[in-house]
N, C-alpha and C. Protein backbone atom coordinates (compact mmCIF):
# COMPACT_ATOMS: atom_id res chain seq x y z
N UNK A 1 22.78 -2.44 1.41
CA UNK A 1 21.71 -3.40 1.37
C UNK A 1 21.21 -3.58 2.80
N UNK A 2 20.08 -3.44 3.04
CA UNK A 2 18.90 -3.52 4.07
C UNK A 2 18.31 -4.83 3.93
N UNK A 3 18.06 -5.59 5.22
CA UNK A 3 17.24 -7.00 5.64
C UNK A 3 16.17 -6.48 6.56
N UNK A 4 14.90 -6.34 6.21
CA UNK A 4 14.20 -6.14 8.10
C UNK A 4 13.56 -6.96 8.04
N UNK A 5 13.72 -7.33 8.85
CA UNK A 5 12.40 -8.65 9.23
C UNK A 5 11.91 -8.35 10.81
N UNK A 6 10.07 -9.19 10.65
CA UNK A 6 9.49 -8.46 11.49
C UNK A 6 9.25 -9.54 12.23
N UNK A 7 9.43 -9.63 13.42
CA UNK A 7 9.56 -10.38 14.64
C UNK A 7 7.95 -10.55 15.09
N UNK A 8 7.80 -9.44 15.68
CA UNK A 8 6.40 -9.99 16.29
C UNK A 8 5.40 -8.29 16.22
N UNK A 9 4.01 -8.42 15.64
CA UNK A 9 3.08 -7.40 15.24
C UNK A 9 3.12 -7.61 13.57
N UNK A 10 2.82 -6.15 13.42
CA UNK A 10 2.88 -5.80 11.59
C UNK A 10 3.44 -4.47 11.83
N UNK A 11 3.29 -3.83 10.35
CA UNK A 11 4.09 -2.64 10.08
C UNK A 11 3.94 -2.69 8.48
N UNK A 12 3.51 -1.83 8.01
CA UNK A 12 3.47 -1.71 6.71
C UNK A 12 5.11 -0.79 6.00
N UNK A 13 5.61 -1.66 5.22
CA UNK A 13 6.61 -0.44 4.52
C UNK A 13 6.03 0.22 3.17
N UNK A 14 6.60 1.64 3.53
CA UNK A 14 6.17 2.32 2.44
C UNK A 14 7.08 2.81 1.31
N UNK A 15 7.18 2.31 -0.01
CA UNK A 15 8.09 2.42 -0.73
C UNK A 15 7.49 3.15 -2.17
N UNK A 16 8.47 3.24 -2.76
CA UNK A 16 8.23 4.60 -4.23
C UNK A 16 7.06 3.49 -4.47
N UNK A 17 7.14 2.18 -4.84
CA UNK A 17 6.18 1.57 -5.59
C UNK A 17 4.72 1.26 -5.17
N UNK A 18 4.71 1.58 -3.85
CA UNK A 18 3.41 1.11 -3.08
C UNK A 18 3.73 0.87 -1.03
N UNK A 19 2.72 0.03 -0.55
CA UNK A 19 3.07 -0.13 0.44
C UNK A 19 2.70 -1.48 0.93
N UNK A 20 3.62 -2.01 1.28
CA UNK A 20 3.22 -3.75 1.73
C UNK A 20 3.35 -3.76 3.09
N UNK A 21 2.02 -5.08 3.56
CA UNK A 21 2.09 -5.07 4.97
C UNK A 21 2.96 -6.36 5.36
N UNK A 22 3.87 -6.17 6.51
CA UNK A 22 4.94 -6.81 7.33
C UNK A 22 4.45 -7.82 8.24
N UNK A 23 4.00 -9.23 8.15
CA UNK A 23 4.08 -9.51 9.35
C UNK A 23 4.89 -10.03 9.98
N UNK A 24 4.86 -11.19 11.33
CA UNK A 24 5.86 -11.83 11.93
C UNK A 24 6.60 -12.92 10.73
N UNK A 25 7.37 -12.72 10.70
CA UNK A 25 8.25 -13.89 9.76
C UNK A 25 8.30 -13.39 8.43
N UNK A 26 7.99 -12.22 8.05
CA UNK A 26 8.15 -11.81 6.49
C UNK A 26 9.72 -10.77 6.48
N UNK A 27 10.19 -11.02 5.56
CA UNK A 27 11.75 -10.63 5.24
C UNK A 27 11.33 -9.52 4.15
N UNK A 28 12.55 -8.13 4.00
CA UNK A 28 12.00 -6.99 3.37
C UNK A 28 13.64 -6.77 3.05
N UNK A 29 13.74 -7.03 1.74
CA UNK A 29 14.99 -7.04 1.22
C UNK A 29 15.45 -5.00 0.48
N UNK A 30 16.00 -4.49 1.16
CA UNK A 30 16.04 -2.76 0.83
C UNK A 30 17.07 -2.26 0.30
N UNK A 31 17.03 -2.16 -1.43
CA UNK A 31 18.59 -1.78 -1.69
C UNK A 31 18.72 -0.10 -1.96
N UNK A 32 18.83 0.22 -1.16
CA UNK A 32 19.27 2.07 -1.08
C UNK A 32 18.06 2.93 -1.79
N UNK A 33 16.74 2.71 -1.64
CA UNK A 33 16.14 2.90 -1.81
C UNK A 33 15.06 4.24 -0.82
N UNK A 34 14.39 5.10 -1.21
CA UNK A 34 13.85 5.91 -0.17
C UNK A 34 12.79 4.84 0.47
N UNK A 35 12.22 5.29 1.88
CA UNK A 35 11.57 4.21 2.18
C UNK A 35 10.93 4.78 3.71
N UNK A 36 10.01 4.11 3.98
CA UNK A 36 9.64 4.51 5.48
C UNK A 36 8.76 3.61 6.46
N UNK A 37 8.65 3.38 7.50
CA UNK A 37 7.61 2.68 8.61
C UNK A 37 6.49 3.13 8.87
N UNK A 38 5.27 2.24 8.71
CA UNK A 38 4.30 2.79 9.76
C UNK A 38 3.58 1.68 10.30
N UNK A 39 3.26 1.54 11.52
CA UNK A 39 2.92 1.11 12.59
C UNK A 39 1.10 1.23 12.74
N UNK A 40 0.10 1.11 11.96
CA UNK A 40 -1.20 1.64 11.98
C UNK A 40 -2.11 0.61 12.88
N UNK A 41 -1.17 -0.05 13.68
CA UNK A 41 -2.30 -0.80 14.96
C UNK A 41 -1.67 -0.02 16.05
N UNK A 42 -2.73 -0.27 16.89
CA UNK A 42 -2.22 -0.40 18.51
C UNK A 42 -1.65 -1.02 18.99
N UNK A 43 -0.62 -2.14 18.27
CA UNK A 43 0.33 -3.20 18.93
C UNK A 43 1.61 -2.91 18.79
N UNK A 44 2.54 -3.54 19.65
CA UNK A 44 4.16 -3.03 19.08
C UNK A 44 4.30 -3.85 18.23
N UNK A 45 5.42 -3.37 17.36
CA UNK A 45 5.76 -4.12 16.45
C UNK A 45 7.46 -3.85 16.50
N UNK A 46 7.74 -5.38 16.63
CA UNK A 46 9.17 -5.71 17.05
C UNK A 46 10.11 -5.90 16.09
N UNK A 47 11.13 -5.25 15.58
CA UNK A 47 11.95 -5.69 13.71
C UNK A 47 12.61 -5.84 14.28
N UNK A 48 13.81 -6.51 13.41
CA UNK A 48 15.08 -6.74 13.19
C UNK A 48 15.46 -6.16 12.06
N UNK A 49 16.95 -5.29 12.07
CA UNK A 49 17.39 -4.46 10.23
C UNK A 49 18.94 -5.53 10.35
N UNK A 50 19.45 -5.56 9.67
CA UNK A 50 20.28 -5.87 9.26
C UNK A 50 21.13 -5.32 8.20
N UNK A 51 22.05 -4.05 8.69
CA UNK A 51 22.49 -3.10 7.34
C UNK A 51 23.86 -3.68 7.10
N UNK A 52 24.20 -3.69 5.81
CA UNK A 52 25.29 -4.13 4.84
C UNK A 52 25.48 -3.33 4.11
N UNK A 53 27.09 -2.28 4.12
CA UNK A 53 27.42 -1.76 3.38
C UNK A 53 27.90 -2.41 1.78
N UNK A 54 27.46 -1.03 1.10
CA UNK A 54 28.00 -1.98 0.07
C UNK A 54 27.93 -0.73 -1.44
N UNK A 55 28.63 -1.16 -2.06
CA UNK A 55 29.17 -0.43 -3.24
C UNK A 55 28.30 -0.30 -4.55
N UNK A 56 27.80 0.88 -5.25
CA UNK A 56 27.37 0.66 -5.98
C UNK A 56 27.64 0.18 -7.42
N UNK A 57 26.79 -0.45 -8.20
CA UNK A 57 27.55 -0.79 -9.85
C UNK A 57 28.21 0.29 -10.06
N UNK A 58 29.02 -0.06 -11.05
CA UNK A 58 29.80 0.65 -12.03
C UNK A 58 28.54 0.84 -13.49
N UNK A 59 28.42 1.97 -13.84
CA UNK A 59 27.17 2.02 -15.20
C UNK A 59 28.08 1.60 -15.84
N UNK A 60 27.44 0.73 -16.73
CA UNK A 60 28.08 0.08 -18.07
C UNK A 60 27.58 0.75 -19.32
C-alpha cells in the first residue's frame, strides 16, 4: 500500500482507470496497482510516498 501526497505544485497520476490531477494537500491512496507520474507544468512538484508493505488477500 502506497500514500503520495503532494506537497507543493501538481502532478497528474495516471492510472488503468483514468488520470487525476494532484494538488498541494491532496492524498493518493495506491494499492499495488500499475501506475505512473507526470509533471505537465513548468513548476516542481514536491511529493511525499509513503510505502507499506503488505500481504495480499487470501481468494475466498
Amino acid at each position: 500500500m502506497d500514500y503520495a501526497v503532494c506537497l507543493e505544485g501538481e502532478v497528474w497520476a495516471v492510472l488503468d482507470e483514468g488520470e487525476t490531477l494532484m494538488r498541494p494537500g491532496d492524498v493518493l491512496i495506491q494499492r499495488g496497482t500499475y501506475h505512473a507520474w507526470s509533471n505537465r507544468s513548468d513548476r516542481v512538484c514536491r511529493m511525499l510516498f509513503i510505502l507499506i508493505d503488505a500481504e495480499p488477500l487470501p481468494n475466498h
